[in-house]
Protein backbone atom coordinates (compact mmCIF):
# COMPACT_ATOMS: atom_id res chain seq x y z
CA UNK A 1 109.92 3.36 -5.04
CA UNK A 2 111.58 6.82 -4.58
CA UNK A 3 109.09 8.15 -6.90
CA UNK A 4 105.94 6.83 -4.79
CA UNK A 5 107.40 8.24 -1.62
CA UNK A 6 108.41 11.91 -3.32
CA UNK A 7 104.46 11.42 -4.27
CA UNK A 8 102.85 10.44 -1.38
CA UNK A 9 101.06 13.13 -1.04
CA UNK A 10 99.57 13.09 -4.33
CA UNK A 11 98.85 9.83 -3.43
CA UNK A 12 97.09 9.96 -0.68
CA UNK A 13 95.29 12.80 -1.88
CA UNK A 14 93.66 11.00 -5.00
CA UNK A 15 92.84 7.70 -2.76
CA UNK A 16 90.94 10.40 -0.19
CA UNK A 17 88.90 11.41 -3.55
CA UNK A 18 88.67 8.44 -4.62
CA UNK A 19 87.00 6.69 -0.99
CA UNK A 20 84.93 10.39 -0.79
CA UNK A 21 83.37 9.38 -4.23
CA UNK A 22 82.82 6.00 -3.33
CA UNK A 23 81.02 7.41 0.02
CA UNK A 24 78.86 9.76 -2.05
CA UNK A 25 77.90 7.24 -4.48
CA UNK A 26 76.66 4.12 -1.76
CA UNK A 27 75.75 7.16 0.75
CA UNK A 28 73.93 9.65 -1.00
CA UNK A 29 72.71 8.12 -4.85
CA UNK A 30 72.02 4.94 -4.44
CA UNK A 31 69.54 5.98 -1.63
CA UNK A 32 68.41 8.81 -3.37
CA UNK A 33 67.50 6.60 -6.34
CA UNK A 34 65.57 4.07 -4.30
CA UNK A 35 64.14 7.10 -2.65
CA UNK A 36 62.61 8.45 -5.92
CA UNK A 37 61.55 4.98 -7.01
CA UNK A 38 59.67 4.42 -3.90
CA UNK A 39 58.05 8.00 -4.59
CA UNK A 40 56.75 7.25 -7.40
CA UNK A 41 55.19 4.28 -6.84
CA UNK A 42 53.85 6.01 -3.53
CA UNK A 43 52.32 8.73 -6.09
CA UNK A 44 50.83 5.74 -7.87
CA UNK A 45 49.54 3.94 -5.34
CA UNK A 46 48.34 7.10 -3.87
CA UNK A 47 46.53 7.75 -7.46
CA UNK A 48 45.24 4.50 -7.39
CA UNK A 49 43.69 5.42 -3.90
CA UNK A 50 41.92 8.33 -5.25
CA UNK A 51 40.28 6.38 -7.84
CA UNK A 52 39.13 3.84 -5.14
CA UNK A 53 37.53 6.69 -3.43
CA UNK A 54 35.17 7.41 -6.05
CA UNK A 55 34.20 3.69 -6.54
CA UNK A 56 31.13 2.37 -4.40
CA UNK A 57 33.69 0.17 -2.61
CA UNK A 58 36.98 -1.60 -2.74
CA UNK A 59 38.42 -4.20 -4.73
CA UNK A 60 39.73 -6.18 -2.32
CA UNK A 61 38.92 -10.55 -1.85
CA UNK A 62 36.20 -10.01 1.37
CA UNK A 63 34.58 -7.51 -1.86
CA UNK A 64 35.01 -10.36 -4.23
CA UNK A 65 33.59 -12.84 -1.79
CA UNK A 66 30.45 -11.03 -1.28
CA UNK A 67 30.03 -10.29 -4.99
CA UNK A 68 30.32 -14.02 -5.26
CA UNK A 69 27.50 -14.78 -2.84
CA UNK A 70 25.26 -12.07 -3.84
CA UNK A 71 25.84 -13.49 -8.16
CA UNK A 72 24.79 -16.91 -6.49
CA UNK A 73 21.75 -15.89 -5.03
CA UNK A 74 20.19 -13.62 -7.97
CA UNK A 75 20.95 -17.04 -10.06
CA UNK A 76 18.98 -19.06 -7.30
CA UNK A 77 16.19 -16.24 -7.51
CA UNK A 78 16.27 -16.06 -11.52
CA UNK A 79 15.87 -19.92 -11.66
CA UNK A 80 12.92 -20.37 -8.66
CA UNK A 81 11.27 -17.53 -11.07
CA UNK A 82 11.51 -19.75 -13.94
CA UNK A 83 10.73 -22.79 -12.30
CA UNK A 84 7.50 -20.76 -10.88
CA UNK A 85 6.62 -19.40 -14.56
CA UNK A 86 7.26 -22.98 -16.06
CA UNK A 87 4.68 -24.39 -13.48
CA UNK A 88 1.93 -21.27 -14.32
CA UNK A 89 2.18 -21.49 -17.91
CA UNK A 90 2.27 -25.10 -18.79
CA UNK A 91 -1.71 -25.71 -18.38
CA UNK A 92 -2.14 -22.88 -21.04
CA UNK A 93 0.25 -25.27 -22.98
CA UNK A 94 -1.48 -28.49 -23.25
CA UNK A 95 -4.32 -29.85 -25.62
CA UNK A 96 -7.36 -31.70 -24.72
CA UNK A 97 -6.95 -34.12 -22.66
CA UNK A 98 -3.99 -32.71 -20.86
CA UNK A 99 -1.63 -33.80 -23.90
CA UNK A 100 1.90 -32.18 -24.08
CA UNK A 101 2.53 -33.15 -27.73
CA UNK A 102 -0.12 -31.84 -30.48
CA UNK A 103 -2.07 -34.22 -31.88
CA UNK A 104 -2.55 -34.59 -36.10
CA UNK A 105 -4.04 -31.33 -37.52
CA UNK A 106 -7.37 -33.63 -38.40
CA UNK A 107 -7.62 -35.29 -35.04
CA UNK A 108 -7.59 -31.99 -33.65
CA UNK A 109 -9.89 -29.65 -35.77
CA UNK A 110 -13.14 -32.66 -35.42
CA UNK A 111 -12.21 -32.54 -31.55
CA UNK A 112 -11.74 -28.75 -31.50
CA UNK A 113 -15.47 -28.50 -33.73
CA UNK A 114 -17.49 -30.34 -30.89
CA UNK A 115 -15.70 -29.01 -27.89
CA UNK A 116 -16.52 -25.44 -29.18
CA UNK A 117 -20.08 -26.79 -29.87
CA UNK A 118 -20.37 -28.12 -26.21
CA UNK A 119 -19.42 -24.82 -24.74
CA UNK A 120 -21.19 -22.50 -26.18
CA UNK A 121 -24.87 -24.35 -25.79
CA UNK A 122 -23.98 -24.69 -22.60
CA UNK A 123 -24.09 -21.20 -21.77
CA UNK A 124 -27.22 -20.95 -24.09
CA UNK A 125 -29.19 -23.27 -22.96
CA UNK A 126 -28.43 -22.10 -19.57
CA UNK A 127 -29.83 -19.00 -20.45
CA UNK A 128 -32.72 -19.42 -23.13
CA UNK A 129 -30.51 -18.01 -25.56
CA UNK A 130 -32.14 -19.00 -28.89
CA UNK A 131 -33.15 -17.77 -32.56
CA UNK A 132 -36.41 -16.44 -32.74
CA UNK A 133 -36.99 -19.00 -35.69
CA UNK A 134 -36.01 -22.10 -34.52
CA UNK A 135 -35.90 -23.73 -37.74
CA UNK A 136 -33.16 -21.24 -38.69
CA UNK A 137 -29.91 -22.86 -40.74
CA UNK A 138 -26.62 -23.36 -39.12
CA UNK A 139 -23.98 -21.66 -39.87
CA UNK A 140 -20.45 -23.13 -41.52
CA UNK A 141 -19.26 -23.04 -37.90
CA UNK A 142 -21.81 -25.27 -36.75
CA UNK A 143 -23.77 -21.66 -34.34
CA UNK A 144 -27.67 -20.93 -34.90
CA UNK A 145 -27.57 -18.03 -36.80
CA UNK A 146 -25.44 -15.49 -35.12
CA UNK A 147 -26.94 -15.98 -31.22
CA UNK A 148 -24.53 -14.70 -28.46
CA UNK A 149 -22.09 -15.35 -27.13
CA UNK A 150 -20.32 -14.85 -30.54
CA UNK A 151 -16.62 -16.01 -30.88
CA UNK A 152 -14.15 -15.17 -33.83
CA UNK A 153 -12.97 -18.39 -33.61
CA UNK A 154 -10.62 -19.94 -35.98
CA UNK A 155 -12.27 -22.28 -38.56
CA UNK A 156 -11.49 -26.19 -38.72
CA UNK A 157 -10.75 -25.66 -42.79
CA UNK A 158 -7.85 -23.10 -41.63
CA UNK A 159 -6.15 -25.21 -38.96
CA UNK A 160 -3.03 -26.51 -39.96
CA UNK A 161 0.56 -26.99 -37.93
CA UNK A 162 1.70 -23.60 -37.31
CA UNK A 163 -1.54 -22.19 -36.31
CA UNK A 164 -3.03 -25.75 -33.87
CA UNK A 165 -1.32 -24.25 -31.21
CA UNK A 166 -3.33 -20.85 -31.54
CA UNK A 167 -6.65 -22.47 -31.79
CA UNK A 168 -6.16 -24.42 -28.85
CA UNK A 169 -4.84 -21.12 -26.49
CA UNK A 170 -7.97 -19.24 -28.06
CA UNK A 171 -10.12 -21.88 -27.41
CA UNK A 172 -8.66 -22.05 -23.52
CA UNK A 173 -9.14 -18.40 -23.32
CA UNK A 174 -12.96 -18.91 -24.78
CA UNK A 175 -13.93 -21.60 -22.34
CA UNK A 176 -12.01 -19.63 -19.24
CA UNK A 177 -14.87 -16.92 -19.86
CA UNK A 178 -17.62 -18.49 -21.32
CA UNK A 179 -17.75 -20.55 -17.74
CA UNK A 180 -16.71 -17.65 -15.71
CA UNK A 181 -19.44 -16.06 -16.99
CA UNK A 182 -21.97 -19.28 -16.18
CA UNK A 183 -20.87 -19.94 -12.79
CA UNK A 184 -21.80 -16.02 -11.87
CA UNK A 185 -25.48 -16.44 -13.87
CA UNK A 186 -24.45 -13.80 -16.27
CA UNK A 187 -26.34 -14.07 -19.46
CA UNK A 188 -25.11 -11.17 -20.85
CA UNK A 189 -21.99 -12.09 -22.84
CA UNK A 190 -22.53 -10.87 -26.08
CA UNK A 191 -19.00 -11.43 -27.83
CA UNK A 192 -15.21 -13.03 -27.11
CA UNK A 193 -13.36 -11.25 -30.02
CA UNK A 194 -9.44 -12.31 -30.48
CA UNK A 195 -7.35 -9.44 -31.05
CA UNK A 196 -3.32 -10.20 -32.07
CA UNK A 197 -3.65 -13.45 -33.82
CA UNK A 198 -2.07 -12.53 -36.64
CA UNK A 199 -0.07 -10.04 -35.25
CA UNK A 200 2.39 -9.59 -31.83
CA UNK A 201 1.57 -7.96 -28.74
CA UNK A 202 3.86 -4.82 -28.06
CA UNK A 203 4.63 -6.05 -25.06
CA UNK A 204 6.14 -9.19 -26.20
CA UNK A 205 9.29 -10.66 -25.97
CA UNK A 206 11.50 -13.20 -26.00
CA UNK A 207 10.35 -15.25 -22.91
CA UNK A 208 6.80 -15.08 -23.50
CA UNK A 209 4.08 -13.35 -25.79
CA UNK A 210 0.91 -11.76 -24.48
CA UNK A 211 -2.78 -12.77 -26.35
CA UNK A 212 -5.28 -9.85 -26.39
CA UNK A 213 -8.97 -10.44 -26.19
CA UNK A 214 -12.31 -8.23 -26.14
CA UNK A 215 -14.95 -9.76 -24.16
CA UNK A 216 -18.26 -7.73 -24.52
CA UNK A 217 -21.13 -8.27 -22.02
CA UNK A 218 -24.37 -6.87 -20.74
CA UNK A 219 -24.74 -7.39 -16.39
CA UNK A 220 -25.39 -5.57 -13.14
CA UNK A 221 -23.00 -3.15 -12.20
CA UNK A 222 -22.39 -5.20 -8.75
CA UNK A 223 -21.22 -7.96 -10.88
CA UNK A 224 -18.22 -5.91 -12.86
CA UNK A 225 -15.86 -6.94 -9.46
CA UNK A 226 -17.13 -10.45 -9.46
CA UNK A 227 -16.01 -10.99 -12.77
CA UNK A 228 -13.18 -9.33 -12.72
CA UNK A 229 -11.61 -11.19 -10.00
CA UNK A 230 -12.84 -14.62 -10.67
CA UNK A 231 -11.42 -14.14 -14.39
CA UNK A 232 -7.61 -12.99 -12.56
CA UNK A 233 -7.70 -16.34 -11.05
CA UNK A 234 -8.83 -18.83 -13.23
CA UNK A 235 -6.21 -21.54 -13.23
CA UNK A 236 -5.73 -22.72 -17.06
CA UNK A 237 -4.76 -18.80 -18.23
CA UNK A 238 -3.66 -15.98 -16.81
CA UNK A 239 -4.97 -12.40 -17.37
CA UNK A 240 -4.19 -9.16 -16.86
CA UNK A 241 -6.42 -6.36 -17.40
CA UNK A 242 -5.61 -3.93 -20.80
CA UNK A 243 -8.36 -1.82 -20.70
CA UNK A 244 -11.61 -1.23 -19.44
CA UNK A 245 -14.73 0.89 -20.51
CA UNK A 246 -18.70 0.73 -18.76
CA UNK A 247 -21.28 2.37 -19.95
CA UNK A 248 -25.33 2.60 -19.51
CA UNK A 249 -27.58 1.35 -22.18
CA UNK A 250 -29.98 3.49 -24.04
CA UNK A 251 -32.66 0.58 -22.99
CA UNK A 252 -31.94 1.27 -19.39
CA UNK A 253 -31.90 4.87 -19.36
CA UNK A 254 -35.11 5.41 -21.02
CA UNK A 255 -36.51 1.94 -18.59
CA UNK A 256 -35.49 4.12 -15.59
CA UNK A 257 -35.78 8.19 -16.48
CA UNK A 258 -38.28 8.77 -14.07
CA UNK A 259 -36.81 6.94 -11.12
CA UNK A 260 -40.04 5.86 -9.98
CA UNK A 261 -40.88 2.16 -10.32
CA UNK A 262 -44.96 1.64 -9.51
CA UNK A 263 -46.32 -1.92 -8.82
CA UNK A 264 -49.33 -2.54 -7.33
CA UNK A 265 -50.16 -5.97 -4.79
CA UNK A 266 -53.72 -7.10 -3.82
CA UNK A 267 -52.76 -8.42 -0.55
CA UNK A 268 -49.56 -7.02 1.85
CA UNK A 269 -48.07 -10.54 2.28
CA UNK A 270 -47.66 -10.45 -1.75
CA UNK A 271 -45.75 -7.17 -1.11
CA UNK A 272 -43.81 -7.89 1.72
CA UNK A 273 -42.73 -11.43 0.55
CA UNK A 274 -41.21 -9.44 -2.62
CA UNK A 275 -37.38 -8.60 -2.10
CA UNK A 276 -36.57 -4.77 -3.86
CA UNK A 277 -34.18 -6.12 -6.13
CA UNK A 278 -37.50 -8.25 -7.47
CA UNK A 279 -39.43 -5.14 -7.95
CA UNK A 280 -36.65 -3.36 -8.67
CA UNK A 281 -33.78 -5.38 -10.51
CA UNK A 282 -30.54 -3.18 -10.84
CA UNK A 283 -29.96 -2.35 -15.07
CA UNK A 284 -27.63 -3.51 -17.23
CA UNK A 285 -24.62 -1.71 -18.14
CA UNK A 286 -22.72 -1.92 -21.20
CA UNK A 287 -19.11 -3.63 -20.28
CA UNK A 288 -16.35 -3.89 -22.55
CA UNK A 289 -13.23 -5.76 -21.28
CA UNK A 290 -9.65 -6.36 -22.82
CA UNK A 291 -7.94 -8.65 -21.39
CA UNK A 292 -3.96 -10.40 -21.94
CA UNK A 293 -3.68 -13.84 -21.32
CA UNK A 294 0.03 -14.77 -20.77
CA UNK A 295 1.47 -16.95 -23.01
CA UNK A 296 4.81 -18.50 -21.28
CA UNK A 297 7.49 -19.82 -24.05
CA UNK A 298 10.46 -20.66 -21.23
CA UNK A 299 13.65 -19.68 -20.79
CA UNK A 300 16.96 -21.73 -20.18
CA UNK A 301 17.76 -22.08 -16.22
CA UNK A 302 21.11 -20.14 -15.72
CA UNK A 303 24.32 -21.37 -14.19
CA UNK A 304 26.78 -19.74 -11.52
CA UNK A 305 30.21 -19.53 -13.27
CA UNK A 306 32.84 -21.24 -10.75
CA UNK A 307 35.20 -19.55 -9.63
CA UNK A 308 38.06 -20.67 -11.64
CA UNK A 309 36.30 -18.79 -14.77
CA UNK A 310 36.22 -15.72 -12.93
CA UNK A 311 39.69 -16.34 -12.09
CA UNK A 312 40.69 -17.31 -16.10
CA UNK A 313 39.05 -14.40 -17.13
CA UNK A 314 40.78 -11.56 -14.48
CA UNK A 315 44.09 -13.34 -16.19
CA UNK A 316 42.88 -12.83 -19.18
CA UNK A 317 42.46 -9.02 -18.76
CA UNK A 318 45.31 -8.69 -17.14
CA UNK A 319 47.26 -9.80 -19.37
CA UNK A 320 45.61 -7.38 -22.26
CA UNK A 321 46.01 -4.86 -20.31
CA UNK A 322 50.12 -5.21 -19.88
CA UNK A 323 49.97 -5.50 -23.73
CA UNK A 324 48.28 -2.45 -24.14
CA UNK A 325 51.31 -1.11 -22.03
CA UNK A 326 53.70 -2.30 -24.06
């Protein structure tokens, strides 16, 4: 007891040291260390900031809302598109008779034989289009001789399962311009030539496949548009144009090199009842026209993911990404 009160002093000295290092450490450390903590999550959040700036906007839930709504309507505007392409291309689908299902490869090629027939001496009796010896032999294909309009038409002897549903497209394609061509009164079509049967379009793809064909034909000039436009909307197939090319015949360049056109009338009525184009009927040009018909296969209708898979999967790479930290 004497020796705490001779050292009292000392005593209080080292308790003063001891409450001045207490002060320091609550006062000045601890404070300084949450200080620094909060810094440098300040620097990151202020990194993060500066990576936000370059994005085209922010991540935040309004952002994710509106990504949300704008995901639902492409979906809603993918699937009216299919629904729309489903409703174009399923006449281009069907057999005779409107059938969805093919019918047996024999039932088909007798039907296919005399529908073919039917169409083309339609358009030639329509136009006088016969062989100059009318006792002439058919052909295998059941034509007289080789009279236009001439179609490369598959055979009944090479039908079988796979290639049914080719002969029927070709033979829509065939009868789409073989009566475009009679409802106009052009008696000019020389040949309907198929192009990729045995081969694929480029510009195929998954979804659908495209089906060239040549159409060659002999009519006015006026007419080209005519054509043209009634072919774009026929309703069975749908076309697009490939390519092209008109040219004048040698016949009606050497009919009309002098420009002049002389007839003579014995009376003026005869020559005034007359129209020009009678006297004068416009020439024939040369037309050669590809043409695509669009061949639809489908595609699957797509779904919005809910929002609870969006969810699952930010989780999920969230979670990745704190293993990658570790």
């Amino acid at each position: 007891m004497d020796k705490l009160k001779e050292n009292k002093f000392w005593i209080g000295a080292i308790g003063t040291g001891l409450l001045l290092v207490g002060l320091v450490f609550w006062l000045i450390y601890l404070p300084m260390s949450e200080l620094l903590e909060s810094q440098d999550a300040l620097a990151k959040n202020i990194r993060t900031l500066e990576k936000a700036e370059r994005w085209d906007f922010l991540p935040t839930e309004a952002r994710w809302k509106h990504l949300r709504a704008e995901s639902a309507a492409e979906v809603e505007a993918l699937n009216r598109g299919i629904h729309e392409y489903d409703t174009l291309g399923k006449r281009f689908q069907e057999y005779f008779d409107d059938a969805v299902e093919p019918p047996q490869v024999s039932d088909f090629g007798a039907r296919y034989q005399v529908e073919f027939g039917r169409l083309i001496d339609s358009y030639q009796k329509k136009f006088q289009i016969q062989a100059s010896d009318p006792g002439a032999p058919a052909t295998a294909s059941g034509d007289q001789g080789d009279l236009p309009p001439r179609v490369n038409r598959i055979q009944v002897g090479q039908l079988d399962e796979e290639r049914l549903p080719v002969a029927m497209k070709e033979f829509w394609i065939a009868q789409s311009v073989i009566q475009t061509c009679e409802e106009l009164d052009l008696g000019g079509l020389q040949e309907v030539e198929f192009l990729t049967r045995d081969s694929e379009h480029k510009d195929s793809a998954e979804t659908h496949a495209w089906r060239s064909v040549r159409v060659d034909i002999d009519l006015p000039y006026s007419q080209a548009e005519n054509l043209l436009t009634d072919l774009l909307t026929v309703d069975r197939v749908r076309f697009r144009v490939q390519s092209l090319d008109i040219q004048k015949s040698t016949a009606s360049l050497a009919a009309h090199k002098s420009l002049v056109i002389e007839e003579e009338f014995e009376q003026y009525s005869e020559a005034k009842a007359k129209s020009y184009m009678e006297v004068a009927p416009e020439p024939d040009v040369k037309m050669q026209l590809v043409l695509d018909a669009f061949d639809w296969k489908g595609m699957q209708p797509e779904e919005l993911k809910s929002a609870a898979d969006d969810e699952g999967k930010s989780k999920s790479r969230r979670k990745r990404r704190r293993n990658r930290k570790k």
